[in-house]
Protein backbone atom coordinates (compact mmCIF):
# COMPACT_ATOMS: atom_id res chain seq x y z
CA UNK A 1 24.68 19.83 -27.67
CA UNK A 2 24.77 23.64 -26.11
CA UNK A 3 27.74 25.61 -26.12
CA UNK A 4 28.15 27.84 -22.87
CA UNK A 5 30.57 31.25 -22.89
CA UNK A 6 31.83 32.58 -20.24
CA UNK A 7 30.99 35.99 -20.35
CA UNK A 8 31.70 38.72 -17.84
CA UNK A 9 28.49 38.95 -16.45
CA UNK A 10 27.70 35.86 -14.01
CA UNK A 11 23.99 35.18 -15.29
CA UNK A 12 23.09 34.41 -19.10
CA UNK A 13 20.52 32.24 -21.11
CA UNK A 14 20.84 28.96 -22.87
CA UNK A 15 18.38 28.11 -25.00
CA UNK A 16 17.03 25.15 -27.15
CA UNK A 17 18.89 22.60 -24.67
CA UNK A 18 17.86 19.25 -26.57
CA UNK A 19 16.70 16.11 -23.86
CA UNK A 20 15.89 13.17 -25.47
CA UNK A 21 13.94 15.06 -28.44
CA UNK A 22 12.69 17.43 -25.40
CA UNK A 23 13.45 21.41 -26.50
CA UNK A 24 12.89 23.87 -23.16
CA UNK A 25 15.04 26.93 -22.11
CA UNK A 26 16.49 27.08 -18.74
CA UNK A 27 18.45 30.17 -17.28
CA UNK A 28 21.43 29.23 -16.08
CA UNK A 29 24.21 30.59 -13.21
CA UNK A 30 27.14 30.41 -14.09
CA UNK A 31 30.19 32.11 -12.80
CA UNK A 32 32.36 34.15 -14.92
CA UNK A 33 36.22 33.36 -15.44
CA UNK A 34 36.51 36.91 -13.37
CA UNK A 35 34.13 35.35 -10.65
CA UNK A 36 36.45 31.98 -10.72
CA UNK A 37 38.94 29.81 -8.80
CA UNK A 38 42.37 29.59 -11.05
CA UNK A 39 41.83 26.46 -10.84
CA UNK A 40 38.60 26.19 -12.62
CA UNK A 41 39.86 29.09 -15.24
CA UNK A 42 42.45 26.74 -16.81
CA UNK A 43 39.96 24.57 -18.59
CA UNK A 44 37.67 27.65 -19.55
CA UNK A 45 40.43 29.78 -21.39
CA UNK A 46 38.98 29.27 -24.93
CA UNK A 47 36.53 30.73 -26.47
CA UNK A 48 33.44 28.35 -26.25
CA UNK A 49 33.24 25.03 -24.66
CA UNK A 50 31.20 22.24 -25.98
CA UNK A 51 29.20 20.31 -23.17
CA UNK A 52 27.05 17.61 -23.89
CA UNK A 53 24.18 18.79 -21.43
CA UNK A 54 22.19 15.43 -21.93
CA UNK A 55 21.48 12.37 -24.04
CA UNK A 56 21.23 12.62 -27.80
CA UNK A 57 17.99 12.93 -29.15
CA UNK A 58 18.88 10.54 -31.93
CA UNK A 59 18.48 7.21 -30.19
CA UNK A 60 18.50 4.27 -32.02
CA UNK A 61 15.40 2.21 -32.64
CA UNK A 62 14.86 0.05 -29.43
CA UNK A 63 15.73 -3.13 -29.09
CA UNK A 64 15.00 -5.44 -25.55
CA UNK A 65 17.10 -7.77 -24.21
CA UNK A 66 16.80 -11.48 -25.38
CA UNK A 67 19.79 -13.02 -23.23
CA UNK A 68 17.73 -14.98 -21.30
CA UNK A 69 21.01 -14.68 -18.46
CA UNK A 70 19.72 -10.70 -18.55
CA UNK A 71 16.13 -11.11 -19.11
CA UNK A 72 14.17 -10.08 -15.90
CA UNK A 73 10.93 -11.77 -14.98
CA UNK A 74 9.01 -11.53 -12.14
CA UNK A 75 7.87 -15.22 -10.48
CA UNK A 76 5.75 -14.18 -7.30
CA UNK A 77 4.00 -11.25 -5.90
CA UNK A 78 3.38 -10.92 -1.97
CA UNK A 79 1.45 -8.15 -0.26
CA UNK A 80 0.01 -6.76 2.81
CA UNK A 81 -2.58 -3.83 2.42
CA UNK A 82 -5.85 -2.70 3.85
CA UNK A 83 -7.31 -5.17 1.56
CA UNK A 84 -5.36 -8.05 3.44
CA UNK A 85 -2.42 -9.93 2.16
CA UNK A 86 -4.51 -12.65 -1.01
CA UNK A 87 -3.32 -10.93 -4.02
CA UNK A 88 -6.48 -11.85 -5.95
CA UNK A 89 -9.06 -10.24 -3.25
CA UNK A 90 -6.66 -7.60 -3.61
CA UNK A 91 -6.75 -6.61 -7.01
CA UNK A 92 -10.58 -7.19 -6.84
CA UNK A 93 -11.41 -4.87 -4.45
CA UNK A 94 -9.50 -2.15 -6.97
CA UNK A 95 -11.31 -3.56 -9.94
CA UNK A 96 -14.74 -2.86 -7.83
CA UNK A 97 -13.49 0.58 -7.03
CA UNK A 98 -14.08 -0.25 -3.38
CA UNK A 99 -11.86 2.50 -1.43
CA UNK A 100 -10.05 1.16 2.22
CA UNK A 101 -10.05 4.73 3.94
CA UNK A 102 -11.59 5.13 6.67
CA UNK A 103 -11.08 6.78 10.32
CA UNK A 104 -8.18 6.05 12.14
CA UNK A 105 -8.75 3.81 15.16
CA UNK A 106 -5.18 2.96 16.19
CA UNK A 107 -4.73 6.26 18.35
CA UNK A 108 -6.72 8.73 19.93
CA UNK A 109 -6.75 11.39 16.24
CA UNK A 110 -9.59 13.21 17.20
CA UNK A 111 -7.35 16.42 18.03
CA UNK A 112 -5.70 16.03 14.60
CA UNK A 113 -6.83 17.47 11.54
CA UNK A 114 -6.69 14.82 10.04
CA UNK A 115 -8.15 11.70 11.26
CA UNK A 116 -8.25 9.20 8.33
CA UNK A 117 -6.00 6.77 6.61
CA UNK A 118 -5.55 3.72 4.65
CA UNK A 119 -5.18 1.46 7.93
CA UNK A 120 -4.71 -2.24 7.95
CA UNK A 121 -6.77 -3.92 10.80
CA UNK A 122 -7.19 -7.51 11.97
CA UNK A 123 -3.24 -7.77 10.07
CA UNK A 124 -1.82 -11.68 11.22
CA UNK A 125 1.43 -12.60 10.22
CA UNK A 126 0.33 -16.32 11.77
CA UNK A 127 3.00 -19.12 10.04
CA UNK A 128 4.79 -16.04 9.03
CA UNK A 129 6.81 -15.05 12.32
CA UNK A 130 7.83 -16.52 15.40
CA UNK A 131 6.05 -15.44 18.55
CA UNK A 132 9.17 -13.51 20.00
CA UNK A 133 9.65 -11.42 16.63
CA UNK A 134 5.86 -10.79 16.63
CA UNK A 135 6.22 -9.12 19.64
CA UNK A 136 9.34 -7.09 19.15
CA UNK A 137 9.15 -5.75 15.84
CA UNK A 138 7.38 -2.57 14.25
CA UNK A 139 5.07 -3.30 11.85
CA UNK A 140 6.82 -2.11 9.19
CA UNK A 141 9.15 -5.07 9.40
CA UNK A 142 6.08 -7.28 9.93
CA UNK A 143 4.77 -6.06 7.37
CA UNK A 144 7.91 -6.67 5.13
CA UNK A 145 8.19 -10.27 6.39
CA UNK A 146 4.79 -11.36 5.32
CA UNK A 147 4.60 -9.99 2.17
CA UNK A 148 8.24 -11.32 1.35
CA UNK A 149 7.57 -14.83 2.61
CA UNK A 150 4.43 -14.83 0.54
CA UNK A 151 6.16 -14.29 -2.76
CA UNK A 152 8.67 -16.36 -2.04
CA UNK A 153 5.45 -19.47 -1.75
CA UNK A 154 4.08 -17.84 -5.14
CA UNK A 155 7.27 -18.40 -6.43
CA UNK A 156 7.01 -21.98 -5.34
CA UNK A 157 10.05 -20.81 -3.60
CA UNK A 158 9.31 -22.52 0.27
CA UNK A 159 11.33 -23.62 2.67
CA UNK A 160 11.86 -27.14 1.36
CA UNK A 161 12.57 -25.64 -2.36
CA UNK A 162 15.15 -22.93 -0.91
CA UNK A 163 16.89 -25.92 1.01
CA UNK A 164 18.30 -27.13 -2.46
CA UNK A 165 19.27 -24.05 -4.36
CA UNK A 166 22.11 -21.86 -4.19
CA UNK A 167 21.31 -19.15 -1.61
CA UNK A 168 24.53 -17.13 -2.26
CA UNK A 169 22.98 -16.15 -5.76
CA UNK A 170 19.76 -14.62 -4.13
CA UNK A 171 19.43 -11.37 -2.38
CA UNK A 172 16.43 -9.67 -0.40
CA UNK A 173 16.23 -5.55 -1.34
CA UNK A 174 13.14 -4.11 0.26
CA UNK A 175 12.97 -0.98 1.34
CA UNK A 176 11.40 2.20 3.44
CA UNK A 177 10.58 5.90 3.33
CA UNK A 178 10.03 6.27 6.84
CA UNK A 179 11.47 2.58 8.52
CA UNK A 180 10.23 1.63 12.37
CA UNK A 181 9.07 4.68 13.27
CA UNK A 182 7.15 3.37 15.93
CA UNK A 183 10.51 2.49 17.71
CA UNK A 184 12.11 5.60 17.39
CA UNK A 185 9.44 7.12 19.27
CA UNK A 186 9.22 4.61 22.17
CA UNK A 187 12.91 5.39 22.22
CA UNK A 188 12.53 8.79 22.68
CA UNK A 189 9.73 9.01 24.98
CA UNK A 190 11.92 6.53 27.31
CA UNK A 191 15.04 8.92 26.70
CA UNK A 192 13.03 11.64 27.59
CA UNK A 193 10.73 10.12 30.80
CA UNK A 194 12.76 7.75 32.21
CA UNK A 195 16.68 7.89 30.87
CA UNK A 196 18.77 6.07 28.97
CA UNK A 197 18.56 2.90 30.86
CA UNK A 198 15.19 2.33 29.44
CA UNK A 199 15.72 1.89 26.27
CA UNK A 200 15.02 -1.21 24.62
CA UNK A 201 17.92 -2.39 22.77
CA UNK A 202 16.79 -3.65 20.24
CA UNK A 203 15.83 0.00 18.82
CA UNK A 204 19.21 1.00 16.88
CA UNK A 205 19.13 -2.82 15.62
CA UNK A 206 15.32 -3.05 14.06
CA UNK A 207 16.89 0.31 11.67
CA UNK A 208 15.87 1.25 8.51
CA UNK A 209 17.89 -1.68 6.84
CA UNK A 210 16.77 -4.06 9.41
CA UNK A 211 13.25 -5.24 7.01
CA UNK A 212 15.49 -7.18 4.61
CA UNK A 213 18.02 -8.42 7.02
CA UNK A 214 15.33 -9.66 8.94
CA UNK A 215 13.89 -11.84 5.90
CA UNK A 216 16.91 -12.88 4.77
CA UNK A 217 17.82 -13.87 8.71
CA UNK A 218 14.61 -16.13 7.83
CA UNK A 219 14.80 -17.08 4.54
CA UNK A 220 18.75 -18.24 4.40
CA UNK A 221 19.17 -16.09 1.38
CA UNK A 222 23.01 -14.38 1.31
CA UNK A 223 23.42 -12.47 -1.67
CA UNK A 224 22.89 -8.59 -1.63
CA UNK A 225 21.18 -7.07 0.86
CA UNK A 226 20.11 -3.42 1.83
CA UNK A 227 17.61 -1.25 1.89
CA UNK A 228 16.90 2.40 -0.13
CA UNK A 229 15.21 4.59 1.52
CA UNK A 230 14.02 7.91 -1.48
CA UNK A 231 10.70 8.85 0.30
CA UNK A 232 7.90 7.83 -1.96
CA UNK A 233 10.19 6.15 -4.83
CA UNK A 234 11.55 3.80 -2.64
CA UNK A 235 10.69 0.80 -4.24
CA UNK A 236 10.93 1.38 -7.46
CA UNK A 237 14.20 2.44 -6.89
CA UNK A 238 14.57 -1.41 -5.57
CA UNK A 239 13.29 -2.88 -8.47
CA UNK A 240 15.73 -0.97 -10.89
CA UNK A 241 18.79 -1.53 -8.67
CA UNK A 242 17.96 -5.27 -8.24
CA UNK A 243 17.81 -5.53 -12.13
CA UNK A 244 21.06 -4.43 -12.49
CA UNK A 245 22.28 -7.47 -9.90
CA UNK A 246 20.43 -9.71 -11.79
CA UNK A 247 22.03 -8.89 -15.52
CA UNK A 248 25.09 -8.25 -14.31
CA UNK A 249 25.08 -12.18 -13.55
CA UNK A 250 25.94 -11.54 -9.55
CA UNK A 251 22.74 -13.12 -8.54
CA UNK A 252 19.60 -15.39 -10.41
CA UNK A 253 17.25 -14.35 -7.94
CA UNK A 254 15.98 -10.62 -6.18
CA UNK A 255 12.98 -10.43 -3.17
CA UNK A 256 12.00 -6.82 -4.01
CA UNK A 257 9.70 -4.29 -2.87
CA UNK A 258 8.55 -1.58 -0.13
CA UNK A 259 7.47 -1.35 3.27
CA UNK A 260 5.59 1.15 5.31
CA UNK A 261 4.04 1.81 8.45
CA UNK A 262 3.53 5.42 9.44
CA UNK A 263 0.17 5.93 10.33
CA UNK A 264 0.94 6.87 13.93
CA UNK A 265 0.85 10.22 15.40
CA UNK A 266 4.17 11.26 14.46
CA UNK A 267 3.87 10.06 11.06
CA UNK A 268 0.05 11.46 10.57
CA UNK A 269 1.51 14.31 12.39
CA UNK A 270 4.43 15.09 10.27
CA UNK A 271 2.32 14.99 6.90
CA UNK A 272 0.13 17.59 8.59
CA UNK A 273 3.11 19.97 9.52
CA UNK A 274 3.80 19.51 5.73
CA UNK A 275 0.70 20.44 4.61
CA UNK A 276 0.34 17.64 2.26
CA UNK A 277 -2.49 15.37 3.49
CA UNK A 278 -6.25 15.82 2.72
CA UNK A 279 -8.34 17.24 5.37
CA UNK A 280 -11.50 15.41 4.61
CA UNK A 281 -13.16 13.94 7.33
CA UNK A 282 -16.55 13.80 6.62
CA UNK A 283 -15.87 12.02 3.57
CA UNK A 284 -12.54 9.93 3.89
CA UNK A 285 -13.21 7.36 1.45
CA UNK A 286 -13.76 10.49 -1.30
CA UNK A 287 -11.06 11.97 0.19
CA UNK A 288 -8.07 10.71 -2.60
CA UNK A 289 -9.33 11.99 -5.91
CA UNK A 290 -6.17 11.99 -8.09
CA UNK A 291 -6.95 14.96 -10.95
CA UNK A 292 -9.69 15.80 -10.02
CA UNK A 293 -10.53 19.41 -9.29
CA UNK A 294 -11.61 19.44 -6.03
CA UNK A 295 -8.78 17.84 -4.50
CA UNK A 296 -6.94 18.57 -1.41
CA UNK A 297 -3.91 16.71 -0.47
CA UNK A 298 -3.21 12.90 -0.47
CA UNK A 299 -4.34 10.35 1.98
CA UNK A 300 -2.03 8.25 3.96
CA UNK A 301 -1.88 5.03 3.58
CA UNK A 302 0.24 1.62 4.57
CA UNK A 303 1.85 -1.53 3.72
CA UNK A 304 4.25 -3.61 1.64
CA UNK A 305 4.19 -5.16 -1.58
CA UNK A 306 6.88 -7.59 -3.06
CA UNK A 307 7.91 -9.01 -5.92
CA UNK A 308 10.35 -12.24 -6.48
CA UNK A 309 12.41 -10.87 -9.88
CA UNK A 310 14.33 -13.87 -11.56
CA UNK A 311 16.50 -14.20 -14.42
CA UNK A 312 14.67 -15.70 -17.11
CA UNK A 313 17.24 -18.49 -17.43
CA UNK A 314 16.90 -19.63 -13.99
CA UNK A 315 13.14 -19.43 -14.25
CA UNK A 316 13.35 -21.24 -16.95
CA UNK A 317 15.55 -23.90 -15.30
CA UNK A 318 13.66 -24.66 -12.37
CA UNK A 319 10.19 -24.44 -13.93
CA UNK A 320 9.14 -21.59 -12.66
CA UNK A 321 5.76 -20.02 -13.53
CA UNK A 322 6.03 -16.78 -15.09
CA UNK A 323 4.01 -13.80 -14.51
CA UNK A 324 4.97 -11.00 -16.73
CA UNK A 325 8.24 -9.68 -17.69
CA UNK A 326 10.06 -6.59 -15.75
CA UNK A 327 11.89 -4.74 -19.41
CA UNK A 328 13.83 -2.14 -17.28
CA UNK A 329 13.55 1.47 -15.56
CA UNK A 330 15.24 4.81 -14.37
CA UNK A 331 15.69 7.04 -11.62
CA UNK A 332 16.11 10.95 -12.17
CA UNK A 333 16.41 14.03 -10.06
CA UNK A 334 14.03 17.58 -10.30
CA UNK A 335 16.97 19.09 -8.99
CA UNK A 336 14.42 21.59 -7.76
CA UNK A 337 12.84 21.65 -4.25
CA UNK A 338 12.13 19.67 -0.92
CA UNK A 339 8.54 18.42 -1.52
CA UNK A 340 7.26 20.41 -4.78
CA UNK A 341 7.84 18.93 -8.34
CA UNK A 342 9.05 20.66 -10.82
CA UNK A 343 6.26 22.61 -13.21
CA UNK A 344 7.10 21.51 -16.45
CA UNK A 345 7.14 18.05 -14.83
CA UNK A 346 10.98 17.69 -16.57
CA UNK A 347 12.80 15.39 -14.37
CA UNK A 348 9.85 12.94 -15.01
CA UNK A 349 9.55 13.07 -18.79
CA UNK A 350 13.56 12.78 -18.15
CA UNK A 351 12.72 9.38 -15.98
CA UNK A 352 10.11 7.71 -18.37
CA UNK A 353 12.45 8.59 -21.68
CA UNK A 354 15.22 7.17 -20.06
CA UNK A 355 13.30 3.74 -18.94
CA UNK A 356 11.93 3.05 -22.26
CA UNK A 357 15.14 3.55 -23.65
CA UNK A 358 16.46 1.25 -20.62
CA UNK A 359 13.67 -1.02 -21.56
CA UNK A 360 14.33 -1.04 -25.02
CA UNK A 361 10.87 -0.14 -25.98
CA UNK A 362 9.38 2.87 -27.67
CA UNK A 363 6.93 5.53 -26.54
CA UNK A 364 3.90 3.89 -29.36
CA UNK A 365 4.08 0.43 -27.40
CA UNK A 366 2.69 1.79 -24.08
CA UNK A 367 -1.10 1.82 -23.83
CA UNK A 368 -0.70 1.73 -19.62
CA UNK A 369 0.29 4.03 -17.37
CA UNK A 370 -0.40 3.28 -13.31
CA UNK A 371 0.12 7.29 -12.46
CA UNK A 372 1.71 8.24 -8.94
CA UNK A 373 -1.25 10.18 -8.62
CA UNK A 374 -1.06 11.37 -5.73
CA UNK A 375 -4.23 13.34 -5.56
CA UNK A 376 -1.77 16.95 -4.84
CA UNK A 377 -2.68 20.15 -6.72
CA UNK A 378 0.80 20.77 -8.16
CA UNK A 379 1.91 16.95 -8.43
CA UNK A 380 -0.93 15.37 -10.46
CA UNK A 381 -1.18 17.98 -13.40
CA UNK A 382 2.71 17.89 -13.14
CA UNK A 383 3.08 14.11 -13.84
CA UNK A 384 0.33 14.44 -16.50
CA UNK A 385 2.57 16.80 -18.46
CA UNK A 386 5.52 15.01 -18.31
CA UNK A 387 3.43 12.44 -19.95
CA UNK A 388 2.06 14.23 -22.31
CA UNK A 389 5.73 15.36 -23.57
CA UNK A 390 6.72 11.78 -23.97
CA UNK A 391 3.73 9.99 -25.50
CA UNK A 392 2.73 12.62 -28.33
CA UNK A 393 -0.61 10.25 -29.06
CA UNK A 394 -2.15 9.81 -25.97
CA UNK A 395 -5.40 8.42 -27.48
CA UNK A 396 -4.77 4.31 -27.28
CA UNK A 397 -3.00 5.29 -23.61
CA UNK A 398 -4.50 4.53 -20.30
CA UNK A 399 -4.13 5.91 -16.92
CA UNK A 400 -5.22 5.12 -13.81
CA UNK A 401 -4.43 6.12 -10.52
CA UNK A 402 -4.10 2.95 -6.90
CA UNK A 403 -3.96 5.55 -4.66
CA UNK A 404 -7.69 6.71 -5.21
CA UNK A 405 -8.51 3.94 -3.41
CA UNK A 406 -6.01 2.66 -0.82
CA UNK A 407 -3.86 5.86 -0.09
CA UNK A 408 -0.30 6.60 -0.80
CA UNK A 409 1.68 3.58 0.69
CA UNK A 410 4.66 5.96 1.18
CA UNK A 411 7.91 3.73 0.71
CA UNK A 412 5.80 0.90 -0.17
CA UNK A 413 3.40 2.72 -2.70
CA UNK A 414 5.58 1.36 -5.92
CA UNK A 415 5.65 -2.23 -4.66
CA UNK A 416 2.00 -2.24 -3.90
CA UNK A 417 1.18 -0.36 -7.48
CA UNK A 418 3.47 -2.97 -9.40
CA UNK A 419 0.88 -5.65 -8.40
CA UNK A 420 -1.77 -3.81 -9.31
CA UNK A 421 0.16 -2.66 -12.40
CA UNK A 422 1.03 -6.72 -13.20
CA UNK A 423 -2.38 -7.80 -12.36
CA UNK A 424 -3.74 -5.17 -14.68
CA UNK A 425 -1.48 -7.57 -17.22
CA UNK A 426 -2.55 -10.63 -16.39
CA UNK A 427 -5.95 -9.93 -16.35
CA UNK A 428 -6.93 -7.72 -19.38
CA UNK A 429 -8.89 -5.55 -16.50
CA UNK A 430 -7.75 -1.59 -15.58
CA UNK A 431 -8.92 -0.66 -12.26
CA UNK A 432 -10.74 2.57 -12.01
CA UNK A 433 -9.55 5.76 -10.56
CA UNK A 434 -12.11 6.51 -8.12
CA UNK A 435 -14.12 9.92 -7.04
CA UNK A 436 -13.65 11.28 -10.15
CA UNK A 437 -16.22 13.82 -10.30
CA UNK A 438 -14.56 16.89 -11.87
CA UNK A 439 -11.38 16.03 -14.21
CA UNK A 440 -9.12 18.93 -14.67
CA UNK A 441 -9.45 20.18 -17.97
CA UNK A 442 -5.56 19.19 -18.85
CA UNK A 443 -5.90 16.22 -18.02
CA UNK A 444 -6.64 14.99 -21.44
CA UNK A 445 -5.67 10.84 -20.87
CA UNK A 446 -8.32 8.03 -20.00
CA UNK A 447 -8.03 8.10 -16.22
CA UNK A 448 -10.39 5.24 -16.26
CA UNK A 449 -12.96 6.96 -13.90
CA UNK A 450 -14.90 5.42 -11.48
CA UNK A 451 -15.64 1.61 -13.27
CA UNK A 452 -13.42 -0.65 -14.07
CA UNK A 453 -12.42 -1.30 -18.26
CA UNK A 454 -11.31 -3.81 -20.04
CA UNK A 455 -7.84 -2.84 -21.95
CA UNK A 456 -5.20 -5.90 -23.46
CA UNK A 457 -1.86 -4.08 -21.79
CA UNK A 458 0.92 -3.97 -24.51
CA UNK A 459 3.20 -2.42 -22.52
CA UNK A 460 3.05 -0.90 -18.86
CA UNK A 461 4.90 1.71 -17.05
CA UNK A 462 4.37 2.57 -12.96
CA UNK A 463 5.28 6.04 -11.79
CA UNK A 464 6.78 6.90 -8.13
CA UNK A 465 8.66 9.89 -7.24
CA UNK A 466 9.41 11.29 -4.06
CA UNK A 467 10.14 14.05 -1.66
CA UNK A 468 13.49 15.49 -2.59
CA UNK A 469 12.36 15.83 -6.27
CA UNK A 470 13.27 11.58 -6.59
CA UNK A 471 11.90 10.14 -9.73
CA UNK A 472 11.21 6.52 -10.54
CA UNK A 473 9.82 5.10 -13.69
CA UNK A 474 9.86 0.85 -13.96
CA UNK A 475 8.03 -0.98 -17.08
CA UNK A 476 6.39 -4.17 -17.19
CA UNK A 477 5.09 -6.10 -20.09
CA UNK A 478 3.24 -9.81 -20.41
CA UNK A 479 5.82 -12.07 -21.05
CA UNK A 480 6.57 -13.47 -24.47
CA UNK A 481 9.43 -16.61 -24.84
């Protein structure tokens, strides 16, 4: 609890504000009853006025969720990435520490500063989408539609199976930082060459939300269906909002994930404006080196991963097999700027408090973290404190960063890092966190660098946050009847 006067002066401290067990002091503006509305003045006339800033730091011992109608589980994984789209060769490439960066071939980069990625080449979506789609759509869609008809056949969840269930109690939620980018451009550049006749019009349709319309246009599936678009939390932010359809009991049955397709020149472009990419050319696959000291920006990368998230009860009622358990998540705010995190990394100690309590699990159980890791000067030591505020003992605890190896996904960097983060589960293996050469002397956590190790996850946590200071925590454990 803090109490806050209203003094005459517009600007005082508050101290000793308590977060979840957190202490910090934060100077605060405030305007003075002088400074204020009459309306605002009537409910500040007495002396002090109790606020509860933020949650109690008294929480009750944890407890998860055993109504199997509420349990979460997670029945199929699909994927497209620069290792291809077999989940397996996948995750084995990141247990080999094989990085997928290399120059960009797609367009003519060589005026860029930049002129490497995490591309996907020789991509089919053959038996995934008709020949007329194929043609139309930006790859993000693609993208979305093979990696969401996949886990639907991992969920033994096909055509012929879908034709007997209830479709009205599953919903498709996959979404995008950037969308069809590709399209916007061609629009423009037709706007601007050759008028407003030209423009294909099927450009405002294939829109940001159009990735899960598309797939459920496919699939048959009419439950809830949008997309979320919070830069580089987007699909975590999917997974916690298609929990809470689940529980709530609206649907039995969530395709989840992200999507992403920006390596093209705007989207190379824009990250360069921004200052945020690596400029490493002559080294691109040592270019993403999360913590380490001699890092220099992230590396763009591309993609979608999905998962199939399930009520344990229908799971259980159609046989399903079951891959690990989703336990629950948050989503916070820094509050604070555009593209730089916050310093004392608060809004994400906020974000991983808050989805262990959501989880119903406490801070001892989790021996895995898979880090957002961006490889940024300011972000990486920034999640690694907010860590270190939550988990006092960091000694059992494991981090480990996807990105080294095949970029940052953008909107599709969660969905892509909860397979890794589930096959890290289901294997007993960590992947390493590659070109780690010089740690930063704060960073005080097993990154697992550069070789894979063998570590029986308890329970897991994946980190995503985004530009606009969006924070995403989701946690995943094996599952246990």
């Amino acid at each position: 609890m803090v109490c806050i006067g209203f003094s005459s002066t517009c600007l005082f401290e508050v101290s000793l504000v308590q977060h979840e067990g957190l202490r910090f002091s934060q100077r605060i503006q405030m305007l003075s009853t002088a400074c204020m509305p009459q309306s605002y003045t009537l409910a500040t006339t007495k002396k002090c006025k109790i606020i509860k800033a933020m949650a109690s730091p008294n929480v009750a011992a944890p407890q998860r969720e055993k109504d199997p109608k509420k349990r979460v589980v997670i029945t199929g994984m699909g994927l497209v990435s620069v290792f291809g789209s077999d989940i397996d060769v996948f995750y084995n490439k990141l247990l080999e520490g094989e990085s997928g960066i290399s120059l960009i071939d797609r367009f003519d980069a060589s005026s860029f500063p930049v002129r490497f990625g995490g591309q996907i080449r020789d991509f089919s979506s053959q038996g995934y989408i008709d020949c007329e789609n194929d043609r139309r759509l930006d790859d993000c869609s693609r993208y979305c539609l093979v990696a969401g008809k996949r886990a639907l056949e991992d969920a033994n969840l096909g055509y012929e199976a879908l034709n007997i269930m209830d479709r009205t109690r599953m919903g498709v939620l996959v979404g995008t930082g950037m969308g069809g980018v590709s399209g916007i451009n061609t629009a423009v550049d037709a706007l601007t060459h050759r008028g407003h006749e030209k423009i294909n019009p099927s450009f405002i349709p294939y829109t940001i939300n159009m990735s899960s319309a598309l797939l459920a246009i496919d699939t048959g599936l009419m439950g809830p269906n949008y997309s979320i678009s919070t830069a580089c939390a987007t699909a975590n932010y999917c997974f916690s909002a298609a929990s809470h359809h689940i529980r709530s009991g609206e649907v039995d049955i969530m395709v989840v994930g992200g999507t992403e397709a920006s390596i093209i020149p705007s989207g190379v472009g824009g990250f360069i404006a921004c200052r945020a990419l690596s400029q490493r050319n002559d080294e691109p696959k040592k270019a993403s080196r999360p913590w380490d000291k001699n890092r220099d920006g992230f590396v763009i990368g591309e993609g979608s991963g999905v998962l199939i998230m399930e009520s344990l009860e229908s799971a259980t009622k159609r046989g399903a097999r079951i891959i690990a358990e989703y336990l629950g998540g948050a989503i916070t705010c820094d509050a604070h700027h555009m593209t730089d995190p916050r310093s004392d990394g608060l809004g994400v100690s906020s974000c991983i408090s808050k989805s262990l309590q959501d989880a119903g699990v406490s801070p001892e159980e989790v021996n895995y973290v898979n880090a957002h890791a961006t490889s940024t000067l300011a972000g990486d030591l920034a999640e690694v404190n907010a860590i270190k505020e939550v988990f006092k003992d960091t000694s059992e605890l494991k981090m480990n960063g996807t990105k080294s190896m095949i970029g940052h996904c953008l909107g599709a960097a969660g969905g892509l890092e909860a397979i890794a983060t589930i096959k890290a589960i289901t294997t007993g293996w960590l992947h390493p966190t590659i070109n780690q050469d010089n740690l930063e002397e704060d960073v005080t956590i097993d990154t697992v660098p550069n070789f894979k190790k063998r570590h029986e996850v308890n329970v897991a946590i994946s980190n995503s946050f985004g530009f606009g200071g969006h924070n995403s925590v989701v946690v995943f454990a094996p599952f246990k009847p």
